[in-house]
Protein backbone atom coordinates (compact mmCIF):
# COMPACT_ATOMS: atom_id res chain seq x y z
CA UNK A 1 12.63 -24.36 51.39
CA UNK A 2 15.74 -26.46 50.69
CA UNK A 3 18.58 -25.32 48.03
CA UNK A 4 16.66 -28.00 45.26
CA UNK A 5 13.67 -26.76 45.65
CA UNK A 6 14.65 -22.61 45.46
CA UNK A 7 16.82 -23.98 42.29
CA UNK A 8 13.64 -25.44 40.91
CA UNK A 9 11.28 -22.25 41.76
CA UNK A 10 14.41 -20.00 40.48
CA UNK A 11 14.25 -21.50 36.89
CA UNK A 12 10.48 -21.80 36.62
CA UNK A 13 10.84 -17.91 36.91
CA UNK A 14 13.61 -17.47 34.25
CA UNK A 15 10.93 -19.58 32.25
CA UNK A 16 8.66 -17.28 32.75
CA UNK A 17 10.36 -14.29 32.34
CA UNK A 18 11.04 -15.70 28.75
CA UNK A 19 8.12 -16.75 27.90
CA UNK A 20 6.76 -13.20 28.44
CA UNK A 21 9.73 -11.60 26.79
CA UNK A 22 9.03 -14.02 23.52
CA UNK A 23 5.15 -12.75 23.80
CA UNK A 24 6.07 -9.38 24.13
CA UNK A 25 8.15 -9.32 21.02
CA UNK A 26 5.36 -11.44 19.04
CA UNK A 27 3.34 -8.65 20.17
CA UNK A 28 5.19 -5.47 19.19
CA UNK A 29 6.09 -7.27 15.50
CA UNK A 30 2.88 -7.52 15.15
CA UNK A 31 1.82 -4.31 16.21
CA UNK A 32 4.51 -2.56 13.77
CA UNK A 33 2.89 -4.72 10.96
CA UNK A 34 -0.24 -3.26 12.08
CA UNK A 35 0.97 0.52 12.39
CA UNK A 36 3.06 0.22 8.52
CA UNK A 37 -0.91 -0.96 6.77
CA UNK A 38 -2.04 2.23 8.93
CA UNK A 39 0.62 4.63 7.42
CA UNK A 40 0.18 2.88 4.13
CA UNK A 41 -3.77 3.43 4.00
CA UNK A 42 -3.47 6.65 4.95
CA UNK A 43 -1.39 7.53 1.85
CA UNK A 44 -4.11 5.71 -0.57
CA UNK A 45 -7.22 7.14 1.47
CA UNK A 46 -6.14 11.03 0.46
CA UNK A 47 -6.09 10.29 -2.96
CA UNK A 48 -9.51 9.35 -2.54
CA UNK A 49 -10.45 12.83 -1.16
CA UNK A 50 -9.87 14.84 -4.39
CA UNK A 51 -8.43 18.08 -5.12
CA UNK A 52 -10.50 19.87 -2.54
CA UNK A 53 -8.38 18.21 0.32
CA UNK A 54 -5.04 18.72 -1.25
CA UNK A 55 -5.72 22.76 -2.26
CA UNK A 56 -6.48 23.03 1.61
CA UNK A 57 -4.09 21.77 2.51
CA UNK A 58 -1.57 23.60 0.73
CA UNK A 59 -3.38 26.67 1.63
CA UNK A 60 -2.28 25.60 5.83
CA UNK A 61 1.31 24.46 4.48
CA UNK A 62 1.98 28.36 2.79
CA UNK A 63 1.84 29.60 6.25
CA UNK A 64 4.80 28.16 8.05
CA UNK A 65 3.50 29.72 10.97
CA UNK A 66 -0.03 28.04 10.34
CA UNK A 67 1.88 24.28 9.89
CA UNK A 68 4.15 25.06 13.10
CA UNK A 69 1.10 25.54 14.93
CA UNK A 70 -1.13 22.34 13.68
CA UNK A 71 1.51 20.33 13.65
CA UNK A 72 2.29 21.22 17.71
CA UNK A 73 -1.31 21.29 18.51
CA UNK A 74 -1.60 18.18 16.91
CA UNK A 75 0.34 16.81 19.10
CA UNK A 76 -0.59 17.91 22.36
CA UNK A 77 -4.14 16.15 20.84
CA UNK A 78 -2.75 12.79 20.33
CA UNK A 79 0.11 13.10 23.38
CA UNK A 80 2.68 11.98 20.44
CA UNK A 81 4.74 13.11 18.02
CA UNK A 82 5.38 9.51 16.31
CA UNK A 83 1.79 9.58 15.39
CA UNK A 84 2.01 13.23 13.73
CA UNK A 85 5.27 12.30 12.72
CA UNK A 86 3.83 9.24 10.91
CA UNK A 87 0.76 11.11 9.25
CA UNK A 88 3.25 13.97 7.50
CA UNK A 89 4.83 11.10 6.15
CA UNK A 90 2.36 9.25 4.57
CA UNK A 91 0.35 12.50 3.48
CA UNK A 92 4.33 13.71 1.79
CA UNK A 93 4.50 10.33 0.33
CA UNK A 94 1.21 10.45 -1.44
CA UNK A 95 1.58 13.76 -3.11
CA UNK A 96 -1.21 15.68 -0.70
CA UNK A 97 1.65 17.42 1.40
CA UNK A 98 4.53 19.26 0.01
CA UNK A 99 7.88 18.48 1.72
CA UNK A 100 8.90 22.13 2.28
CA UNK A 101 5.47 22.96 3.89
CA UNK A 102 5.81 19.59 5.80
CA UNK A 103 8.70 20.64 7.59
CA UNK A 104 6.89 23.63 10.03
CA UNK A 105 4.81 21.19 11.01
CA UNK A 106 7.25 18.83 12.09
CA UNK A 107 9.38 21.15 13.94
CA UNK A 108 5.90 21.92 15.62
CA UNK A 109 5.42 18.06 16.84
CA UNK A 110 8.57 18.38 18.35
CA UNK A 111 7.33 21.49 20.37
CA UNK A 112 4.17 19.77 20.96
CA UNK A 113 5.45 16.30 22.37
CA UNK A 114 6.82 17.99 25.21
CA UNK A 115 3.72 18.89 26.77
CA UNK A 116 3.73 15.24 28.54
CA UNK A 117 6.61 15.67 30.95
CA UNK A 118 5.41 19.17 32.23
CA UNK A 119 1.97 17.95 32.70
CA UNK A 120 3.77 15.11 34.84
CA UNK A 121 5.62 17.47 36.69
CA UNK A 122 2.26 19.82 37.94
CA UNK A 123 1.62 16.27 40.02
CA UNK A 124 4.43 17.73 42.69
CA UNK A 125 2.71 21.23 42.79
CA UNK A 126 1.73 20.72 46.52
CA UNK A 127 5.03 19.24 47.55
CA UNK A 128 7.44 22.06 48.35
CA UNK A 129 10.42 20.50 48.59
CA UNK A 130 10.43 18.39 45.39
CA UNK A 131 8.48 20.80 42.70
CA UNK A 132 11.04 23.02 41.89
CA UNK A 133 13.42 20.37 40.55
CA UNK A 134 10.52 18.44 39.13
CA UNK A 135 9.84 21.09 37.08
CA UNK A 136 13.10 22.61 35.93
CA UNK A 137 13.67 18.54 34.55
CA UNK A 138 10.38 19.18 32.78
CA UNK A 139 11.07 22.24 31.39
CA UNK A 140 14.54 21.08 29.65
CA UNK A 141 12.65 19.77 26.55
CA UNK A 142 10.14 22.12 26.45
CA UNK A 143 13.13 25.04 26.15
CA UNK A 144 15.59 22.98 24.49
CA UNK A 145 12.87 22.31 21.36
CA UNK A 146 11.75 26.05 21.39
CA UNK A 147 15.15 27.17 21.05
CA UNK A 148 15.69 24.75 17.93
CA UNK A 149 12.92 26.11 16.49
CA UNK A 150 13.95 29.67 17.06
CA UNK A 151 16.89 29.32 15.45
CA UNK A 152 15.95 26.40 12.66
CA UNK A 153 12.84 27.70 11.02
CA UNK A 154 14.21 31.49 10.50
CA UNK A 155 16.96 29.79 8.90
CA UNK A 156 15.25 26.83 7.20
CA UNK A 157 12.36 29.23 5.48
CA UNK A 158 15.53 31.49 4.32
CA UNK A 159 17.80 28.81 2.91
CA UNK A 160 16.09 25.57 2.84
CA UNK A 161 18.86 23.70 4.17
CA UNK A 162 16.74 21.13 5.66
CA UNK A 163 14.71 20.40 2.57
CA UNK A 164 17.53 20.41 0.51
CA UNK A 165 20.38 18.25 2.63
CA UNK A 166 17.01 15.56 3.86
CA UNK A 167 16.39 15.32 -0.36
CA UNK A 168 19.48 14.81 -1.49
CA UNK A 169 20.02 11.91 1.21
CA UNK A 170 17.03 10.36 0.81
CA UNK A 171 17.85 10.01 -3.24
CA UNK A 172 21.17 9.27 -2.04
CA UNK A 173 19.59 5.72 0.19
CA UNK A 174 16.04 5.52 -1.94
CA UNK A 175 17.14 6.30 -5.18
CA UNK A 176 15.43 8.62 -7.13
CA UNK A 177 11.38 8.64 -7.35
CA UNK A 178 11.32 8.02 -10.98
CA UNK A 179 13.76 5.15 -11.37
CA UNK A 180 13.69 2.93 -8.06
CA UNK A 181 15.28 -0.46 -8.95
CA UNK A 182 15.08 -1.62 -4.73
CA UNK A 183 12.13 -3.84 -4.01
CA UNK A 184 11.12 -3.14 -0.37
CA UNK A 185 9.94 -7.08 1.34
CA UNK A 186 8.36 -4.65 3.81
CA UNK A 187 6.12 -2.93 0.93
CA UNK A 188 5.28 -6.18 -0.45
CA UNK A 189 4.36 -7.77 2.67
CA UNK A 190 2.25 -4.22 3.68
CA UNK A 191 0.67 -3.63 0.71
CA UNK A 192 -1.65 -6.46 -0.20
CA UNK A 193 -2.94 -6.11 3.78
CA UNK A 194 -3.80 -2.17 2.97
CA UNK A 195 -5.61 -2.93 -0.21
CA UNK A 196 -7.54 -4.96 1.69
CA UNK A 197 -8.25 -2.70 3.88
CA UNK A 198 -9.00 -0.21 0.97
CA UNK A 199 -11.26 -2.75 -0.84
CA UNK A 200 -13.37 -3.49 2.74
CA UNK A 201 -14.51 0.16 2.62
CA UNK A 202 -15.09 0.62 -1.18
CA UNK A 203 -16.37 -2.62 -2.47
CA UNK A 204 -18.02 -4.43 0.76
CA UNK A 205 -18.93 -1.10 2.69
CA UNK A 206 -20.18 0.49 -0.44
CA UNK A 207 -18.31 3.88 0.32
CA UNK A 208 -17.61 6.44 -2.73
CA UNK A 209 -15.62 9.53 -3.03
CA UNK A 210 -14.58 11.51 -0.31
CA UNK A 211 -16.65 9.94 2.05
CA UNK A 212 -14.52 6.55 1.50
CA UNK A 213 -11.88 8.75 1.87
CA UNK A 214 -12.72 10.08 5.27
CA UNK A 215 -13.64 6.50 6.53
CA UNK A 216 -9.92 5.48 5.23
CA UNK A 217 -8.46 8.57 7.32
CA UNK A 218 -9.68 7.29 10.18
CA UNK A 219 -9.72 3.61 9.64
CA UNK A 220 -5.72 4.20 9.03
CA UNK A 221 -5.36 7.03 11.62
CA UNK A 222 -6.96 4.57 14.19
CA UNK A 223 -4.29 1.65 13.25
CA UNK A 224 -1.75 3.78 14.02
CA UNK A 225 -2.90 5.52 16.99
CA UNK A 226 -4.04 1.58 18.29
CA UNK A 227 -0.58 0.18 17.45
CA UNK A 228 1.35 2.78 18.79
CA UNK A 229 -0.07 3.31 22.27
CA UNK A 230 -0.18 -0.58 22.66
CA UNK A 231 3.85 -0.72 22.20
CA UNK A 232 4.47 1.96 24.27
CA UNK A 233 2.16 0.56 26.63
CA UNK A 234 4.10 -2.73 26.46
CA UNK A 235 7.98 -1.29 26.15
CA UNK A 236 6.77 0.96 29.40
CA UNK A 237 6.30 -2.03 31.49
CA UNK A 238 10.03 -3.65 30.93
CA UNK A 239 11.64 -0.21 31.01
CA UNK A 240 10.05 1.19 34.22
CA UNK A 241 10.77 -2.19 36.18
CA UNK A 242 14.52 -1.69 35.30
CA UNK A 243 14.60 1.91 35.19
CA UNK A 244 16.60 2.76 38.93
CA UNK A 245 19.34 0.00 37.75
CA UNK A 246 19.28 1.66 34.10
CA UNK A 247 19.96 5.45 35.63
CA UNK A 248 22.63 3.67 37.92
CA UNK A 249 24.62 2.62 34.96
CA UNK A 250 23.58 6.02 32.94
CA UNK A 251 25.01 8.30 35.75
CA UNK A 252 28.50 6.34 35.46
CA UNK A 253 28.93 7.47 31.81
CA UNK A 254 29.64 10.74 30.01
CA UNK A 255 26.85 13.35 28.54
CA UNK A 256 26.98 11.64 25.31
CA UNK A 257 26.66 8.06 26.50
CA UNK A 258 23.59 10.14 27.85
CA UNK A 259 22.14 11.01 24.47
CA UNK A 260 22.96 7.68 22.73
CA UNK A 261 21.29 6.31 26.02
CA UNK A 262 18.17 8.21 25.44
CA UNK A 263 17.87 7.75 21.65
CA UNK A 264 17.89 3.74 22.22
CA UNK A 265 15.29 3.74 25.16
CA UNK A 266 13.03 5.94 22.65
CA UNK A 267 13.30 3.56 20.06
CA UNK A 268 12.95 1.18 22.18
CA UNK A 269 9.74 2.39 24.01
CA UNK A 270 8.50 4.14 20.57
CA UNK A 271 7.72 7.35 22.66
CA UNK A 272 9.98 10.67 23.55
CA UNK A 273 7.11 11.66 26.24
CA UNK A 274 8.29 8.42 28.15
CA UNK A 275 11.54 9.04 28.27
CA UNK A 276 11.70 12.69 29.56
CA UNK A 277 8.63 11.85 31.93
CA UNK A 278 10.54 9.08 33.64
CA UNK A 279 13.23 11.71 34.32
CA UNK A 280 10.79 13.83 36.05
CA UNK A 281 10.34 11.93 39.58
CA UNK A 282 13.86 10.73 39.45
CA UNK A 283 14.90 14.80 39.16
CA UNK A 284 12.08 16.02 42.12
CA UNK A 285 13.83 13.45 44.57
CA UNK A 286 17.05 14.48 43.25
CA UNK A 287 18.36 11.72 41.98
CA UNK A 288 19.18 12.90 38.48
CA UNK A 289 20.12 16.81 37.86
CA UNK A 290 19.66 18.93 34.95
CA UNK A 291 23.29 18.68 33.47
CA UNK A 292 22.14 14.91 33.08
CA UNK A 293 18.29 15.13 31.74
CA UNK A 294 19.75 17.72 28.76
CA UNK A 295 21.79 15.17 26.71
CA UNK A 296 19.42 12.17 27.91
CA UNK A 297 16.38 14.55 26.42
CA UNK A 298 18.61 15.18 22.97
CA UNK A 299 18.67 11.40 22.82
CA UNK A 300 15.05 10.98 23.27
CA UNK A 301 13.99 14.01 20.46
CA UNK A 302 17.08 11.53 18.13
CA UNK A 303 15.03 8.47 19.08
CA UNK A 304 11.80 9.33 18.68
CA UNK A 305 12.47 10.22 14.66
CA UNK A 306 12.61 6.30 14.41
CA UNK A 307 8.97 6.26 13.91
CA UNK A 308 8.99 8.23 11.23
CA UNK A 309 11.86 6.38 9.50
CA UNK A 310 9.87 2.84 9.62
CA UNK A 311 7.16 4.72 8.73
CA UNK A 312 8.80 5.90 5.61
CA UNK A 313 9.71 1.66 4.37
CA UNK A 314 6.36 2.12 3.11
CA UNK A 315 6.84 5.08 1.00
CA UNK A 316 8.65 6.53 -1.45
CA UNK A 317 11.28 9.10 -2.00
CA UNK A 318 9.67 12.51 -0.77
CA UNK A 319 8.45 10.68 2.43
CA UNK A 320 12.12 9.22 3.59
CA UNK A 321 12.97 12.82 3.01
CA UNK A 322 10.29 14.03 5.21
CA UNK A 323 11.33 11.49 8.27
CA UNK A 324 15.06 12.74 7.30
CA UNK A 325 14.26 16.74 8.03
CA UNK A 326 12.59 15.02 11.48
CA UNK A 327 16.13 13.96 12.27
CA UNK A 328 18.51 15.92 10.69
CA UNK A 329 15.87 19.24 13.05
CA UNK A 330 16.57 16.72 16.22
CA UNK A 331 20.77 16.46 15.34
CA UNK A 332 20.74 20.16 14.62
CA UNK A 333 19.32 21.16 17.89
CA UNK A 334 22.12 19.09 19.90
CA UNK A 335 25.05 20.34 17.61
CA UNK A 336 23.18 24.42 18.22
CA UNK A 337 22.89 23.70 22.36
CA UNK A 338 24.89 20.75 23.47
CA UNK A 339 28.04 20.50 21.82
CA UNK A 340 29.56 23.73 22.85
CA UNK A 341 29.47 23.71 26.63
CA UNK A 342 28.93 27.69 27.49
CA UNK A 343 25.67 27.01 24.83
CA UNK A 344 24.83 24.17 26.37
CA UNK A 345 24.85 26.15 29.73
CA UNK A 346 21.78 28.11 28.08
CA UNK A 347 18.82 25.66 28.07
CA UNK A 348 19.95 24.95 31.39
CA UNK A 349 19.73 28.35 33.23
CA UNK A 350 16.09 29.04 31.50
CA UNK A 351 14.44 25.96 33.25
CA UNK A 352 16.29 26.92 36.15
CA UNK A 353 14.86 30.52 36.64
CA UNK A 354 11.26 29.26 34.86
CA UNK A 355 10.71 27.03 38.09
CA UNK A 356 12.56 29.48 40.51
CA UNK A 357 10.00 32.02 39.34
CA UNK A 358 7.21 28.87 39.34
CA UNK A 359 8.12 28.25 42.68
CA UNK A 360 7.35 31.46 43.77
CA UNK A 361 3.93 31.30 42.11
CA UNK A 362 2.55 28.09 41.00
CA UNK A 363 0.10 29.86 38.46
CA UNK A 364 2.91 31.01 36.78
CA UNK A 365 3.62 27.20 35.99
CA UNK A 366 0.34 26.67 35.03
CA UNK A 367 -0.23 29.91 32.98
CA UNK A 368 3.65 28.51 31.29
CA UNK A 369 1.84 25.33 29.85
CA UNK A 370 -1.81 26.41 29.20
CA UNK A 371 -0.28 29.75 26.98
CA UNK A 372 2.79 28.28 25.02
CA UNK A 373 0.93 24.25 24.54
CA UNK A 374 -2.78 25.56 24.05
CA UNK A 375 -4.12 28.95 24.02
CA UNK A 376 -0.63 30.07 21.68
CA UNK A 377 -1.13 27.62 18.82
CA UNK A 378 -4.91 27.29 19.13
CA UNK A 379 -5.01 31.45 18.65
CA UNK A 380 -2.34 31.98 16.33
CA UNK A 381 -4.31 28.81 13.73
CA UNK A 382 -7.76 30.79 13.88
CA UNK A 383 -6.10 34.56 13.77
CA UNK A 384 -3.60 33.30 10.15
């Protein structure tokens, strides 16, 4: 093949490749579209499902114990916290959820999200040499999200600083509920689309009452369950077929180029699970090492509150300040175990002697993820 010819083969690639980057964007703007009717339906389909739904609710919500566990075991069910994330938001923003007893249960879909990369890492179990650092990668946002929640609930339920600083910024960017003079093109572009939706299932299905409601739960859950996996399914693609040139440039940079690294591929691939789980190979061959994974796994809980944040465009008030306690938890937990290095040390040395001792005895790994991800919450929400 002569230098023309290579020339002419070399730009009917770079054609190609943007072509497909053009249809891949088409594709996830129109899969957000598709995910903001979901969150937007879900908020008018609980109205629908009277007082009964609400008064249960709040009976889960008075428990913070109760709404940590749901909302982690939540999220082990649907392998993501943007979805949970997503449904406290639209049930805060239409009055079913009360912000306070919202917040357990996000600080649970952090713990729950986690899940993904330790599953990931039980695929090395029968190689020797590379399981122990698979796991110990794994591990670091397991640990580093229990530890937040140690130390944030105790001192959330006992001052409410969460509630308090995420209300008064969200009236501080929103305005207040009562006199909003900003008119969202977002909500006016979303909101004939999820009447529509609304009116398919009342008027042309013939649904009533709470059983219209249910159908809208899950009409709107399944929108954003369907638009979600599909962009992460997409975003996955690009990032994993540039990820060993993307670590290359990471590993150059300092531990909080790290975090701001892994905040912008989780917005980017619209999932936290991603993120860490791509970590977990690179760490059993021992390319990447756990003094690296911590601030790129910080990033990726910062990132992943995105969701929740575009989720909130087609809200109100209370459910901004919902997706705000989802990041001001995730900035808290870096400024309690990353900032101060012997802290940050902490985090660190528990993966470190989990998979030393997992090493040892691989049913100890096992036992790790089926007690603290299933058997924990799933007791704890039938015993309370």
């Amino acid at each position: 093949m002569n230098t023309q010819q290579q020339a002419v083969t070399q730009q009917g690639l770079d054609k190609t490749k943007v072509l497909d980057l053009i249809l891949r964007t088409l594709a996830v703007v129109a899969l957000l579209f598709i995910f903001l009717v979901g969150v937007k339906t879900l908020g008018s389909s609980f109205k629908l499902l009277g007082g009964g739904f609400a008064k249960g609710l709040l009976n889960v919500t008075a428990n913070p114990i109760l709404g940590l566990c749901s909302g982690m075991f939540a999220t082990v069910l649907f392998q993501s916290s943007s979805v949970t994330t997503s449904i406290i938001v639209g049930l805060v923003a239409s009055g079913s959820l009360p912000l306070g007893g919202a917040i357990p249960m996000v600080m649970g879909a952090n713990l729950g999200t986690s899940v993904t990369n330790s599953l990931v890492s039980l695929g090395y179990l029968k190689n020797q040499a590379h399981f122990r650092n698979a796991f110990a990668a794994a591990t670091v946002h397991d640990l580093f999200n229990i530890l937040t929640v140690a130390v944030m609930l105790p001192l959330e339920l006992m001052t409410g600083v969460l509630e308090k600083s995420a209300s008064a910024l969200a009236t501080l960017l929103y305005g207040s509920g009562s006199a909003m003079s900003y008119s969202s093109p977002i909500k006016a572009a979303i909101k004939p689309v999820a009447k529509g939706v609304k009116t398919l299932i009342t008027d042309v299905a013939g649904f009533e009452g709470v059983l219209a409601g249910s159908v809208m739960v899950l009409t709107s859950a399944g929108l954003i369950i369907f638009a979600l996996s599909f962009i992460v399914k997409i975003m996955k693609k690009v990032v994993e077929s540039n990820k060993g040139e993307i670590i290359d440039n990471l590993l150059s940079k300092n531990g909080y180029f790290a975090v701001i690294f892994g905040s912008m591929l989780t917005i980017a691939v619209q999932s936290s699970s991603i993120t860490t789980s791509l970590l977990v190979p690179m760490a059993g061959a021992g390319v990447i090492g756990l003094k690296t994974i911590l601030p790129i796994t910080i990033g990726a809980n910062i990132g992943t509150t995105a969701t929740a944040l575009l989720a909130a465009l087609t809200g109100n008030v209370a459910g901004l300040g919902i997706a705000l306690v989802h990041f001001l938890f995730n900035i808290s937990g870096m400024l309690l175990w990353y900032v101060h290095p012997t802290l940050r040390e902490v985090p660190i040395k528990l993966c470190e002697k989990l998979a030393d001792r997992t090493l040892k005895n691989r049913a100890h790994g096992v036992a790790y993820i089926g007690i603290v991800f299933f058997a924990l919450p799933l007791s704890l929400t039938f015993i309370l």
